[in-house]
N, C-alpha and C. Protein backbone atom coordinates (compact mmCIF):
# COMPACT_ATOMS: atom_id res chain seq x y z
N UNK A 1 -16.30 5.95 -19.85
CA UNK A 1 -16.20 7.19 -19.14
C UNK A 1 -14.86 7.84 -19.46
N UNK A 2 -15.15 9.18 -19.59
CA UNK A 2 -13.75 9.90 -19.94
C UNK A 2 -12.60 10.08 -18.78
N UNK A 3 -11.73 9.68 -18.69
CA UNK A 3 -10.38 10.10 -17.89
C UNK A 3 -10.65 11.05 -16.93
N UNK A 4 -11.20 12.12 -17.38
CA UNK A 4 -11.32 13.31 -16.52
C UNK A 4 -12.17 13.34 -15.71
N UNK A 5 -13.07 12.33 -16.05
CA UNK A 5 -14.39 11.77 -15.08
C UNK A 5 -13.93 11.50 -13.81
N UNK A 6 -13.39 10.52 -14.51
CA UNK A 6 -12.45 9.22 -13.44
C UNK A 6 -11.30 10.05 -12.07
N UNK A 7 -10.61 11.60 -13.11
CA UNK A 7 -9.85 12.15 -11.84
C UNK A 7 -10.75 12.62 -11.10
N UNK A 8 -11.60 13.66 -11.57
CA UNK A 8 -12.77 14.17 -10.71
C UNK A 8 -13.25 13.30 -9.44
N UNK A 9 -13.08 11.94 -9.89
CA UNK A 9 -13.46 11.61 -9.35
C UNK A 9 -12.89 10.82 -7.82
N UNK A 10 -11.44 10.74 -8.36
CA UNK A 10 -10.86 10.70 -7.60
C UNK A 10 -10.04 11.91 -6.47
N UNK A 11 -10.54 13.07 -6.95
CA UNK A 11 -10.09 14.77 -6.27
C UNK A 11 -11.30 14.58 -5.09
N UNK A 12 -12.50 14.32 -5.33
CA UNK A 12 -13.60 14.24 -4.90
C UNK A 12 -13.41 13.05 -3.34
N UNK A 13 -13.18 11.94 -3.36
CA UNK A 13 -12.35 10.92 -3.12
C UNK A 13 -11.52 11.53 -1.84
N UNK A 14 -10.25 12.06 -2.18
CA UNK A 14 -9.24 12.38 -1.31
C UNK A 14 -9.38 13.66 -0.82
N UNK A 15 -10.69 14.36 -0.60
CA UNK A 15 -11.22 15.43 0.06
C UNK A 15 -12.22 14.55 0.72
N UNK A 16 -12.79 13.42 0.58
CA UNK A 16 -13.13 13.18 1.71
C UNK A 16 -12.28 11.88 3.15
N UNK A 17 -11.36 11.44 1.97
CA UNK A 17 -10.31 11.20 3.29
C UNK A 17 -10.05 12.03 4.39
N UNK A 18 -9.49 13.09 3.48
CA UNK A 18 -9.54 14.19 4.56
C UNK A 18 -9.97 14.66 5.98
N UNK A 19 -11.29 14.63 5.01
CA UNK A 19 -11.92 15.31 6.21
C UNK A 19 -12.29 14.16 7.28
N UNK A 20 -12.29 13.07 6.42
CA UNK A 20 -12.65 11.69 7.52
C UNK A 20 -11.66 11.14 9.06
N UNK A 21 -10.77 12.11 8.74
CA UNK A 21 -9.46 11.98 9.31
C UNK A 21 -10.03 12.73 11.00
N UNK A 22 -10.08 11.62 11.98
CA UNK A 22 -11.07 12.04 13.17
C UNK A 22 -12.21 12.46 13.60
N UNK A 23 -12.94 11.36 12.54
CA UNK A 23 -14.30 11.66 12.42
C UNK A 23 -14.28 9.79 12.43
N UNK A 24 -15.66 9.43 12.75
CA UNK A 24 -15.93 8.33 12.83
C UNK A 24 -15.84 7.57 11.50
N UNK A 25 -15.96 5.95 11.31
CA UNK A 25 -15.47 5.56 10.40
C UNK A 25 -16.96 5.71 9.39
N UNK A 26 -17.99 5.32 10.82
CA UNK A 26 -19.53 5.22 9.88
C UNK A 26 -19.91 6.67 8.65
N UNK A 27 -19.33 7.71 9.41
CA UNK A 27 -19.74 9.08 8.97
C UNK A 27 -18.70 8.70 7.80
N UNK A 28 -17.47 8.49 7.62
CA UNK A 28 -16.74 8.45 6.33
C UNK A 28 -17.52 7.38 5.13
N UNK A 29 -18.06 6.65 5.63
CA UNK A 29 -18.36 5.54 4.89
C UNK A 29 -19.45 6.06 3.97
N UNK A 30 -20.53 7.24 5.00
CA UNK A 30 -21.81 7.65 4.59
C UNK A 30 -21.58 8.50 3.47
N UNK A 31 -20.57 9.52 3.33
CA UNK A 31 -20.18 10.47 2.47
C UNK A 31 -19.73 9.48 1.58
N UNK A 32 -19.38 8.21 1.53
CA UNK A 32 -18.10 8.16 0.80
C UNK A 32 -19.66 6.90 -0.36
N UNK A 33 -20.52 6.87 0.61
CA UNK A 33 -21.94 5.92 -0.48
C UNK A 33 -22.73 6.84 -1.41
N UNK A 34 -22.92 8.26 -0.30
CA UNK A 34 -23.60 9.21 -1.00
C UNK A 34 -22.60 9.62 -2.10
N UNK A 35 -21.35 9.56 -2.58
CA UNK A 35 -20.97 9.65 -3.72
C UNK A 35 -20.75 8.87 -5.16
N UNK A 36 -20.26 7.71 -4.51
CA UNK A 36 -20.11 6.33 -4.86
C UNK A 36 -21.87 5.97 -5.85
N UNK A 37 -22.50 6.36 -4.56
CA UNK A 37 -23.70 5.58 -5.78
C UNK A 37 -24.16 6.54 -6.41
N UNK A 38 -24.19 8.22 -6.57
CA UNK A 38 -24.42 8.92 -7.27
C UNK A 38 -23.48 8.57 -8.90
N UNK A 39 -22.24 8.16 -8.39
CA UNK A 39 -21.37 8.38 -9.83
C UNK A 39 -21.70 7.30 -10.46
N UNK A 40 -22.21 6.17 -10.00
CA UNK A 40 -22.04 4.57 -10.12
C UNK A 40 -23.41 4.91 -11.28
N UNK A 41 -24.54 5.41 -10.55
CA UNK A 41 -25.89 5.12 -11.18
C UNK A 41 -25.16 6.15 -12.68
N UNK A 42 -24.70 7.76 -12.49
CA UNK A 42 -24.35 8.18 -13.92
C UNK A 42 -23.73 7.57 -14.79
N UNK A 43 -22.89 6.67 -14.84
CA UNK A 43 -21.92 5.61 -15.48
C UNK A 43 -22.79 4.33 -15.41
N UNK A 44 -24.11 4.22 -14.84
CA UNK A 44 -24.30 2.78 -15.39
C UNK A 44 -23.92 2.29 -16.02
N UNK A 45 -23.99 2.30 -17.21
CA UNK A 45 -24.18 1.82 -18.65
C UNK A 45 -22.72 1.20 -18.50
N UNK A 46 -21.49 1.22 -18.38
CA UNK A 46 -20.06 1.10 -18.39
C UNK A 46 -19.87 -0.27 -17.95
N UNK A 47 -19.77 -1.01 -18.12
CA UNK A 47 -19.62 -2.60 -17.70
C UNK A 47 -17.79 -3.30 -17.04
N UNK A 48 -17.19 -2.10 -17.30
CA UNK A 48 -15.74 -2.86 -16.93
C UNK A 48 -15.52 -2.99 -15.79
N UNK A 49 -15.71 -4.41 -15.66
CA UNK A 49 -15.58 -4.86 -14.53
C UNK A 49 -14.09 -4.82 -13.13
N UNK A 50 -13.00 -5.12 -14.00
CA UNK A 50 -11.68 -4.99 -13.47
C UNK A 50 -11.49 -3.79 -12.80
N UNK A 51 -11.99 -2.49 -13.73
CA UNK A 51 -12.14 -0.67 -13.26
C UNK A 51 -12.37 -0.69 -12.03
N UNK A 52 -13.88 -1.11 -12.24
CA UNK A 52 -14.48 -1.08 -10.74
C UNK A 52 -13.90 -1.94 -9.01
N UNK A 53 -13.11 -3.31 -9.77
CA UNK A 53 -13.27 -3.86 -8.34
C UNK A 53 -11.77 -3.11 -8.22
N UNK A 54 -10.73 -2.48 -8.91
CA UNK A 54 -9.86 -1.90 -8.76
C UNK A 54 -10.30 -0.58 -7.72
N UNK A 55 -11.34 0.27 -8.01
CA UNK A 55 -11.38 1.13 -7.55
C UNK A 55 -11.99 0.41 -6.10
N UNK A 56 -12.86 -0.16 -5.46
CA UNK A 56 -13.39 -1.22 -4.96
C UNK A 56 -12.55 -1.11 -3.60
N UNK A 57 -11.45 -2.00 -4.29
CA UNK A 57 -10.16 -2.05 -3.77
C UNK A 57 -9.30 -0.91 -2.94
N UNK A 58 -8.95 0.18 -3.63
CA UNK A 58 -8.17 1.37 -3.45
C UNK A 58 -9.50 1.94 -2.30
N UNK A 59 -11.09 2.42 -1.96
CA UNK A 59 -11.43 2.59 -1.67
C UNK A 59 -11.47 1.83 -0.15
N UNK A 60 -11.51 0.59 -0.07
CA UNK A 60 -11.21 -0.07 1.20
C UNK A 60 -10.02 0.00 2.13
N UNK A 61 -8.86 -0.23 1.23
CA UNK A 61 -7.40 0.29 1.84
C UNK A 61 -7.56 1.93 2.32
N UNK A 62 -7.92 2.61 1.65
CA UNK A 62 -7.88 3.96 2.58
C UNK A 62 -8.69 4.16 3.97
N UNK A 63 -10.09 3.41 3.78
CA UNK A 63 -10.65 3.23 4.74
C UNK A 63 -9.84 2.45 5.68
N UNK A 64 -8.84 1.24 5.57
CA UNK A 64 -8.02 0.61 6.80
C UNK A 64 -7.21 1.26 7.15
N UNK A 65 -6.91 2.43 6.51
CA UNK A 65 -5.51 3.45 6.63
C UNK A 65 -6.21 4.48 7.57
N UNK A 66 -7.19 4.75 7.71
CA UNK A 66 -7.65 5.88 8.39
C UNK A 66 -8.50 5.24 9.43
N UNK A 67 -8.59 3.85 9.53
CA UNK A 67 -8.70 3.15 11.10
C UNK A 67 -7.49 2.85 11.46
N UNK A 68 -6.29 2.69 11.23
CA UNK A 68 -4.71 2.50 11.95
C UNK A 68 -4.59 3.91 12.34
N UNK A 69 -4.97 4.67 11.33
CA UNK A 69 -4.82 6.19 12.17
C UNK A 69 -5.32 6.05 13.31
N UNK A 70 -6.53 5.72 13.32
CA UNK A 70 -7.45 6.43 14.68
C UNK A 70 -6.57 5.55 15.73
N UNK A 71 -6.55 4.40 15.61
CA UNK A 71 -5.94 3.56 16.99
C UNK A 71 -4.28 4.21 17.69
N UNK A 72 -4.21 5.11 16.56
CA UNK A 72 -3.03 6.47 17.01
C UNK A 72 -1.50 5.64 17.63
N UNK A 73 -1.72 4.59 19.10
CA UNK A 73 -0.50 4.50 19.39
C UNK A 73 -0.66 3.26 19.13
N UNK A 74 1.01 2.39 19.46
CA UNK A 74 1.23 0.76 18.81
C UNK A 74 0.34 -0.06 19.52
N UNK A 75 0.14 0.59 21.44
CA UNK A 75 -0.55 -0.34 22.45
C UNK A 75 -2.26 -0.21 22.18
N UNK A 76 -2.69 0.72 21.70
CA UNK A 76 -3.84 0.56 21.19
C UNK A 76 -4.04 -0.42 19.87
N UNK A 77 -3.28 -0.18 19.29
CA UNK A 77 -3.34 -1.34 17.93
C UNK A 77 -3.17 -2.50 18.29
N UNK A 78 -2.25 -2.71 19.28
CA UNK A 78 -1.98 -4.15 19.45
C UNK A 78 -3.32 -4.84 20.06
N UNK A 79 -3.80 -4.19 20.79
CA UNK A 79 -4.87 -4.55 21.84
C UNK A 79 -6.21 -4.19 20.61
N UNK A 80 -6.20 -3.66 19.45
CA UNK A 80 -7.40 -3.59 18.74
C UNK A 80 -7.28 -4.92 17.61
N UNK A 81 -6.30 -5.10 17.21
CA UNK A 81 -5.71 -6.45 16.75
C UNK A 81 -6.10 -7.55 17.28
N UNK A 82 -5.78 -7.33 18.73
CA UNK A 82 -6.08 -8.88 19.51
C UNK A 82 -7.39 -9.29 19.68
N UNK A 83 -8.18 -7.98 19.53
CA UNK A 83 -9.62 -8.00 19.65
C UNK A 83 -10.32 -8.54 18.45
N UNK A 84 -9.74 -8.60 17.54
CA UNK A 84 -10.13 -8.45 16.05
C UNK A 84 -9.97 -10.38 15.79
N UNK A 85 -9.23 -10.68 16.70
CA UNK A 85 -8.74 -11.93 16.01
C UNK A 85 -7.43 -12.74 15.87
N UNK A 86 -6.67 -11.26 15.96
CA UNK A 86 -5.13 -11.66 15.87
C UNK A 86 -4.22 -12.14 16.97
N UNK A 87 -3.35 -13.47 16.66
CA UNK A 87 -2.88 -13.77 18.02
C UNK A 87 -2.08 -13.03 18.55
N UNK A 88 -1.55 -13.19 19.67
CA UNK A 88 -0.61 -12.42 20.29
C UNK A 88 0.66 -11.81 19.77
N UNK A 89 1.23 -12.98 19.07
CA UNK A 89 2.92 -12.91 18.27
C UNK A 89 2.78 -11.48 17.48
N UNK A 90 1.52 -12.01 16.82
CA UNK A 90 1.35 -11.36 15.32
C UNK A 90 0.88 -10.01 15.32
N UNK A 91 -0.23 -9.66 16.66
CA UNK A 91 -0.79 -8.46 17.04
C UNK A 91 0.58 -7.54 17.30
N UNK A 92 1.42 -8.33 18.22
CA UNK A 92 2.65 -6.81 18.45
C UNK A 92 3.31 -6.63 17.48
N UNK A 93 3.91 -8.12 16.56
CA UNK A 93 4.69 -7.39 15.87
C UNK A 93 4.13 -6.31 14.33
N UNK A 94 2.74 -6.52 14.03
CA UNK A 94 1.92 -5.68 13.31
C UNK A 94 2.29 -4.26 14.16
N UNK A 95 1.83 -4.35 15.21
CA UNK A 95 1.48 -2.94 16.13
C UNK A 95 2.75 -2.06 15.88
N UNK A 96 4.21 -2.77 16.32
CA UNK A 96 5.29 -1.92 16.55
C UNK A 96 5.85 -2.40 15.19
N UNK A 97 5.47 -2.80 14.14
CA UNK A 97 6.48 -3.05 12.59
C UNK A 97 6.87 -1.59 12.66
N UNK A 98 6.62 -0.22 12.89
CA UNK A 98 7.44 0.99 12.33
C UNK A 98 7.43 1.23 11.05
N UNK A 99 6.24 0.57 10.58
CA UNK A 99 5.97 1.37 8.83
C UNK A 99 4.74 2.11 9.06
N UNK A 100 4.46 2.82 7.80
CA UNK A 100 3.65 3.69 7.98
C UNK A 100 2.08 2.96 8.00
N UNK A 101 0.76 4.09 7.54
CA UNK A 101 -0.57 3.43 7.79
C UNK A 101 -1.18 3.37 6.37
N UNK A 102 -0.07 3.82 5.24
CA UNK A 102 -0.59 2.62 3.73
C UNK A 102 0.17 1.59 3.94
N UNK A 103 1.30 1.41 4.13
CA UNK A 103 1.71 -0.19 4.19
C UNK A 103 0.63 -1.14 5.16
N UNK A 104 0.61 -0.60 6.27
CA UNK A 104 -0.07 -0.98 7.05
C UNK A 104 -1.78 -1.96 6.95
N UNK A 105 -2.40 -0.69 6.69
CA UNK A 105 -3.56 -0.92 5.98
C UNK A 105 -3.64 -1.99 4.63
N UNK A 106 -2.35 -2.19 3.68
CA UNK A 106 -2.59 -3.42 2.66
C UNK A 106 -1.82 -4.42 3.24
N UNK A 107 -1.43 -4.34 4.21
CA UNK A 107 -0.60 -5.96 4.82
C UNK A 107 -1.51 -6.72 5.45
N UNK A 108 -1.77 -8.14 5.56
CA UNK A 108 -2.83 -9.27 5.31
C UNK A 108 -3.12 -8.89 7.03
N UNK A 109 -2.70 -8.74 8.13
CA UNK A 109 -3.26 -8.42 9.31
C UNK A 109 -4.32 -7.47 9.09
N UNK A 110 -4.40 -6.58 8.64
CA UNK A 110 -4.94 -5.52 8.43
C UNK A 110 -6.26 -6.51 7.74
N UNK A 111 -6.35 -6.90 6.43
CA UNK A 111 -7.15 -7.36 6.04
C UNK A 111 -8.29 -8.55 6.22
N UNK A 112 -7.38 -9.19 6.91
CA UNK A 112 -7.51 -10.18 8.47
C UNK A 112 -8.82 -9.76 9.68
N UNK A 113 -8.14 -8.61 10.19
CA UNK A 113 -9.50 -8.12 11.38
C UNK A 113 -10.04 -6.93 10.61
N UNK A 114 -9.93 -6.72 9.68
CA UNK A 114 -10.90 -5.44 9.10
C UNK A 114 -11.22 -6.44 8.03
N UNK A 115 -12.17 -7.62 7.82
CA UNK A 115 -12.46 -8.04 6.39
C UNK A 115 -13.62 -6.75 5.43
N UNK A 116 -13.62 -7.09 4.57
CA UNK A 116 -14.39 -6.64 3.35
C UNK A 116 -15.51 -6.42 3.81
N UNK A 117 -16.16 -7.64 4.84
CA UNK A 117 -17.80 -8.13 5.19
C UNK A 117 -17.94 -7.07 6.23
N UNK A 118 -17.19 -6.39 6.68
CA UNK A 118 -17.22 -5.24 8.21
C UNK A 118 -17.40 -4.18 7.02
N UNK A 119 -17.31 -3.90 5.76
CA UNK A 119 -17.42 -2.55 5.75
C UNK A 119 -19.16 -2.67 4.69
N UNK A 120 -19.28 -3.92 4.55
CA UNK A 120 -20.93 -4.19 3.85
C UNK A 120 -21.69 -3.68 4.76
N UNK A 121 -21.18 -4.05 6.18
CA UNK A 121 -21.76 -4.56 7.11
C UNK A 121 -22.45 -3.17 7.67
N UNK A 122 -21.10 -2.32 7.57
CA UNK A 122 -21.57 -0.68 7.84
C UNK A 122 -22.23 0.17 6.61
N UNK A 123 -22.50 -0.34 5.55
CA UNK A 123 -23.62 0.08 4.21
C UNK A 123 -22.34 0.79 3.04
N UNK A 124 -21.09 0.65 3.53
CA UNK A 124 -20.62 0.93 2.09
C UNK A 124 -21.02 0.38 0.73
N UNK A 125 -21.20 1.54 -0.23
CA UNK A 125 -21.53 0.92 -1.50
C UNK A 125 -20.47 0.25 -2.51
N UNK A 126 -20.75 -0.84 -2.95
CA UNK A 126 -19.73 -1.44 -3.77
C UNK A 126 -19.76 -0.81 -5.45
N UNK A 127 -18.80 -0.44 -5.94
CA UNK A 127 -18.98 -0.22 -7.37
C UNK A 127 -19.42 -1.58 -8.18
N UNK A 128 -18.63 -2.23 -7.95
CA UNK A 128 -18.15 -3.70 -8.26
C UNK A 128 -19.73 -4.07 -8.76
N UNK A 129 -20.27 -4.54 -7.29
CA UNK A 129 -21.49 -5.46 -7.30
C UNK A 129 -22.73 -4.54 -8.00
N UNK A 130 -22.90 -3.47 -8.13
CA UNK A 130 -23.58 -2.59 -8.40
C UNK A 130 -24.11 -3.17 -10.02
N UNK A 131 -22.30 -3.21 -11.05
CA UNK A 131 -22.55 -3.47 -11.84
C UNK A 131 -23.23 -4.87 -12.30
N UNK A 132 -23.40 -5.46 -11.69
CA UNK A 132 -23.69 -7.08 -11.96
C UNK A 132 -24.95 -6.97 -12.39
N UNK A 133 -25.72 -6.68 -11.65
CA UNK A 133 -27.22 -6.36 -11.68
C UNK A 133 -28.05 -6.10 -12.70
């Protein structure tokens, strides 16, 4: 696939962060399959595997970045943390660390109570697995 594919495709991408931004996570997920498997099926043919679980990747972290958004203050996070799994120590000091919601979203708490299997779970499409098939 040509480069320019690939930005397109990523312009495409960060217009719907956007708009996902106080909107539920399911509704982001739905826009974000209805694109995903449109581009996935045009590029069949493309086998690179690394591409995909890269993009894979970058696609999940934004999605954890725009659930730290929604939980808005530290006492909601802490208490959505604790719910998730995380012990006590680890829930506050995640909640009040004072970095932003990309650090946030790729630090192992984050990845911890938001696993991979929660966003199958809600029908995101994988590039990744797509190709195997």
């Amino acid at each position: 696939m040509a480069p320019k594919s690939v930005k397109r495709l990523k312009e495409k991408l960060k217009v719907i962060y956007r708009r996902s931004r106080g909107t539920s996570l399911s509704f982001a997920i739905e826009k974000l399959t209805q694109l995903l498997r449109g581009w996935r099926n045009y590029f069949s043919l493309d086998t690179r595997k690394e591409f995909f679980e890269k993009l894979d990747i970058n696609i999940r972290t934004h999605l954890r970045c725009l659930i730290w958004r929604a939980w808005k203050k530290p006492g909601t996070r802490q208490k959505e943390l604790r719910r998730r799994g995380l012990d006590e120590q680890n829930a506050w000091k995640s909640a009040y660390n004072g970095k932003g919601p990309w650090w946030n979203a790729r630090a192992p708490h984050m990845r911890i109570c938001i696993p991979n299997a929660l966003f199958v779970r809600l029908g995101l499409y994988s590039l990744k697995l797509q190709g195997i098939a």
